[in-house]
C-alpha atoms as a PDB file:
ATOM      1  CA  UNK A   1     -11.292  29.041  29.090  1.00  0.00           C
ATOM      2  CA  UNK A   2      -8.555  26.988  30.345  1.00  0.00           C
ATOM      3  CA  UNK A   3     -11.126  23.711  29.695  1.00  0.00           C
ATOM      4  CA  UNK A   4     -11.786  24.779  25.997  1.00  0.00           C
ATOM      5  CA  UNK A   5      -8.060  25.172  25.509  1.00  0.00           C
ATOM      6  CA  UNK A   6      -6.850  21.118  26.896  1.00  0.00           C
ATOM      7  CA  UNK A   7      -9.768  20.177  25.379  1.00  0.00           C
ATOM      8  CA  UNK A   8      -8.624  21.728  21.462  1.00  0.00           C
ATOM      9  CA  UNK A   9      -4.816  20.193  22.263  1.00  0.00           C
ATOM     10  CA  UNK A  10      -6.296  16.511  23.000  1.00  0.00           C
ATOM     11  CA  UNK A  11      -8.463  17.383  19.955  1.00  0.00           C
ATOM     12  CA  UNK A  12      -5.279  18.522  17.982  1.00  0.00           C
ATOM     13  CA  UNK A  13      -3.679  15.265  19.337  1.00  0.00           C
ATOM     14  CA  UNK A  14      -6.442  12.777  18.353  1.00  0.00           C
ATOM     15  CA  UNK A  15      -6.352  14.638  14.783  1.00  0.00           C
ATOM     16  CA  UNK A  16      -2.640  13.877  14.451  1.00  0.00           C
ATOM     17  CA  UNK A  17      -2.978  10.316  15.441  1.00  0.00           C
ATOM     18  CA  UNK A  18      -5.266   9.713  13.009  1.00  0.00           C
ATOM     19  CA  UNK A  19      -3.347  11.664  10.233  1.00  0.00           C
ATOM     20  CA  UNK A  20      -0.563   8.986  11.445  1.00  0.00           C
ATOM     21  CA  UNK A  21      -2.886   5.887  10.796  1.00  0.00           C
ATOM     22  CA  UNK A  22      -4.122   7.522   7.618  1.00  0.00           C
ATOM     23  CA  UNK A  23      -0.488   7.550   6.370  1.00  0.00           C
ATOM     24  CA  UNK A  24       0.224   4.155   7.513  1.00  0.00           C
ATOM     25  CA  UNK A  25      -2.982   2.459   6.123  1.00  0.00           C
ATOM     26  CA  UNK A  26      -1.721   4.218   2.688  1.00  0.00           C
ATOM     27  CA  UNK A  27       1.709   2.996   2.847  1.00  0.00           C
ATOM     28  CA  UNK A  28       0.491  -0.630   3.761  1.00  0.00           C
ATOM     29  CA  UNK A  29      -2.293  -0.288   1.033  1.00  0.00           C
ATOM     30  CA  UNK A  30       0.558   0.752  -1.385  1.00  0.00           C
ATOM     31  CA  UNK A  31       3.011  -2.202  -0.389  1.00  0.00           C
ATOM     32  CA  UNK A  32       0.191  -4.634  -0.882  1.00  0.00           C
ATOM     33  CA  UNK A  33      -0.624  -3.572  -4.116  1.00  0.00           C
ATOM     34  CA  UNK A  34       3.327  -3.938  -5.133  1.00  0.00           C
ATOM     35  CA  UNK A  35       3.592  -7.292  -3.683  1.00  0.00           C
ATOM     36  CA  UNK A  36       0.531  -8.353  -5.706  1.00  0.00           C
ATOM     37  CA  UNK A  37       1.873  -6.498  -8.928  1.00  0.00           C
ATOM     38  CA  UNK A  38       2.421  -8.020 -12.386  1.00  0.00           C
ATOM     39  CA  UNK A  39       5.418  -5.513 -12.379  1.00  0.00           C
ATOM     40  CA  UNK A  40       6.675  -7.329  -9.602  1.00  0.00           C
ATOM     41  CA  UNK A  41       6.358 -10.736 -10.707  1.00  0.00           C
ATOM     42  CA  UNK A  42       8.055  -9.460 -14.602  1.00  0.00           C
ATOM     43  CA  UNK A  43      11.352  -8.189 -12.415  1.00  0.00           C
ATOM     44  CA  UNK A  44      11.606 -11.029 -10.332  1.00  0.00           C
ATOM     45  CA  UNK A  45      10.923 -13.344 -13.221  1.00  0.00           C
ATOM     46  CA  UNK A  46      13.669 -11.441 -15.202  1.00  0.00           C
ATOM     47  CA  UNK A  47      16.487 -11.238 -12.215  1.00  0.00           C
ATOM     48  CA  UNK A  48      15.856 -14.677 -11.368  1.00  0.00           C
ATOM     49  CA  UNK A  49      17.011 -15.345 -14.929  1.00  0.00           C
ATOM     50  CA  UNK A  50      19.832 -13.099 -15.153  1.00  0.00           C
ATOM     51  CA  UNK A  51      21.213 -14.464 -12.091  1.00  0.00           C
ATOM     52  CA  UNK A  52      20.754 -17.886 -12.952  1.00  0.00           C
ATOM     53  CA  UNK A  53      22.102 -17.658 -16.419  1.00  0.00           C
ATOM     54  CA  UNK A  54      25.110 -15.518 -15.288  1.00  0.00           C
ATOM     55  CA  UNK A  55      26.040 -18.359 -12.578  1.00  0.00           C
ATOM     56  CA  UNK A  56      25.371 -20.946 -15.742  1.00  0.00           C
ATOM     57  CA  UNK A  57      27.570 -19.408 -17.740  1.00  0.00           C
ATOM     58  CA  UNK A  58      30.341 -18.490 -15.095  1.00  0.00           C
ATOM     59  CA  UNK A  59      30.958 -22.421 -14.133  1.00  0.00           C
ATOM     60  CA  UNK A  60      30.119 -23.154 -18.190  1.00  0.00           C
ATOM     61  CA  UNK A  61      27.484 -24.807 -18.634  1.00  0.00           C
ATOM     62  CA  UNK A  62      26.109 -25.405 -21.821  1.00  0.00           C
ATOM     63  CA  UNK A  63      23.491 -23.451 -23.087  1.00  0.00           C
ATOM     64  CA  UNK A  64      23.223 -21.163 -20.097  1.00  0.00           C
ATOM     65  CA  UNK A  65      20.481 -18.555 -21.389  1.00  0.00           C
ATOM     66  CA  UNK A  66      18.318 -22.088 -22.176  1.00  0.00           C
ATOM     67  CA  UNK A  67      19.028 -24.324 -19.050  1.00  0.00           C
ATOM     68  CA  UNK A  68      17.920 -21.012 -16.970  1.00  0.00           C
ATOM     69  CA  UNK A  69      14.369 -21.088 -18.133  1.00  0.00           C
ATOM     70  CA  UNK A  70      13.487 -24.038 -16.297  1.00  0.00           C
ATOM     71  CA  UNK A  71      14.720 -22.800 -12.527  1.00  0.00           C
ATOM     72  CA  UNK A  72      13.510 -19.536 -13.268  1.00  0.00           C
ATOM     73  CA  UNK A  73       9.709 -20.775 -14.089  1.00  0.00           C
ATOM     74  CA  UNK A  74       9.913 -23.200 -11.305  1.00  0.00           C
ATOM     75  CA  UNK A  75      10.794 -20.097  -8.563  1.00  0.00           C
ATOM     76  CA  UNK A  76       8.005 -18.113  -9.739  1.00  0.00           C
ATOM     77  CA  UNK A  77       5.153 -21.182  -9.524  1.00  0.00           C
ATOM     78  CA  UNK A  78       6.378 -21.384  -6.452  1.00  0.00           C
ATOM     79  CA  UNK A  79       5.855 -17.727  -5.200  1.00  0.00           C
ATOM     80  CA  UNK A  80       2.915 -16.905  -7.713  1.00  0.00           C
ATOM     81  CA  UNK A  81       1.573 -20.206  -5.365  1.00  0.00           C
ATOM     82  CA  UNK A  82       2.172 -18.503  -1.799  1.00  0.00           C
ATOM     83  CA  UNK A  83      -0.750 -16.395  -1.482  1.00  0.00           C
ATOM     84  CA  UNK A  84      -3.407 -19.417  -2.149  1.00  0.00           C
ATOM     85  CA  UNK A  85      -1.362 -21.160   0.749  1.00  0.00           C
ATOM     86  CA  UNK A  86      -1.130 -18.292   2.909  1.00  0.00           C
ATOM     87  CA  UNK A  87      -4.994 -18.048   2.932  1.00  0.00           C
ATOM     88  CA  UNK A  88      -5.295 -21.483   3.635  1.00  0.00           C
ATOM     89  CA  UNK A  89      -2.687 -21.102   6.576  1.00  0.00           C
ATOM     90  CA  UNK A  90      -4.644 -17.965   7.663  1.00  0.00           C
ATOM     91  CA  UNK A  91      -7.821 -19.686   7.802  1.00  0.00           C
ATOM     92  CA  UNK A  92      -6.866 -22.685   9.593  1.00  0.00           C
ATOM     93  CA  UNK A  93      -5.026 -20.363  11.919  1.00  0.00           C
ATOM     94  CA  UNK A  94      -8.388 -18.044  12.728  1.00  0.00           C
ATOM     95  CA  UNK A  95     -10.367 -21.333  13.281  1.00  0.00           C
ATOM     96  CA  UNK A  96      -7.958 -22.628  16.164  1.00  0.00           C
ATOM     97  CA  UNK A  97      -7.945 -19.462  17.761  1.00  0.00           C
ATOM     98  CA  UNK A  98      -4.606 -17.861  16.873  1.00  0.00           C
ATOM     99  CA  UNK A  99      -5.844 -14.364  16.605  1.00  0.00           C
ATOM    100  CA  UNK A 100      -3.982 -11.952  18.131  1.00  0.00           C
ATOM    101  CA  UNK A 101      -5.924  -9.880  20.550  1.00  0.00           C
ATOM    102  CA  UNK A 102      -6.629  -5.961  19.273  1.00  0.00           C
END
């Protein structure tokens, strides 16, 4: 009896360790699927601006609202570029033998 009983708690255990891993695959899942959002990219796109044209216009610079289009489309080629690089950079990385060990 005392056999079937350790043996239900490691059960028990294993079953909440993989609840755990469950959870944590959904919320990594979920964070992924932000980062790669078009909602994402529309708020960035539209802070960027705000924050561009408030400076702009704070230190008064002609046509603020205008002049901020240009920094604000050159921030987001740059990030909507990161993920091709970032596979490149993970693929060269895998062939030399960077993996980290599992």
């Amino acid at each position: 009896m005392k056999v079937l009983i350790v043996g239900m708690a490691s059960l028990e255990r294993l079953e909440k360790r993989i609840e755990k891993i469950e959870q944590r695959n959904r919320k990594v899942e979920n964070d992924k699927a932000w980062e790669t959002s078009y909602a994402r990219r529309a708020i960035l796109m539209l802070f960027t601006y705000l924050a561009i044209g408030i400076y702009l216009w704070a230190i008064n610079i002609p046509e603020p609202w205008l002049n901020a289009i240009v920094p604000t489309v050159g921030f987001m080629l740059s990030t909507l570029t990161l993920p091709f690089f970032k596979k490149l950079w993970l693929k060269r990385r895998e062939k030399t033998g960077h993996r980290k060990n599992i």
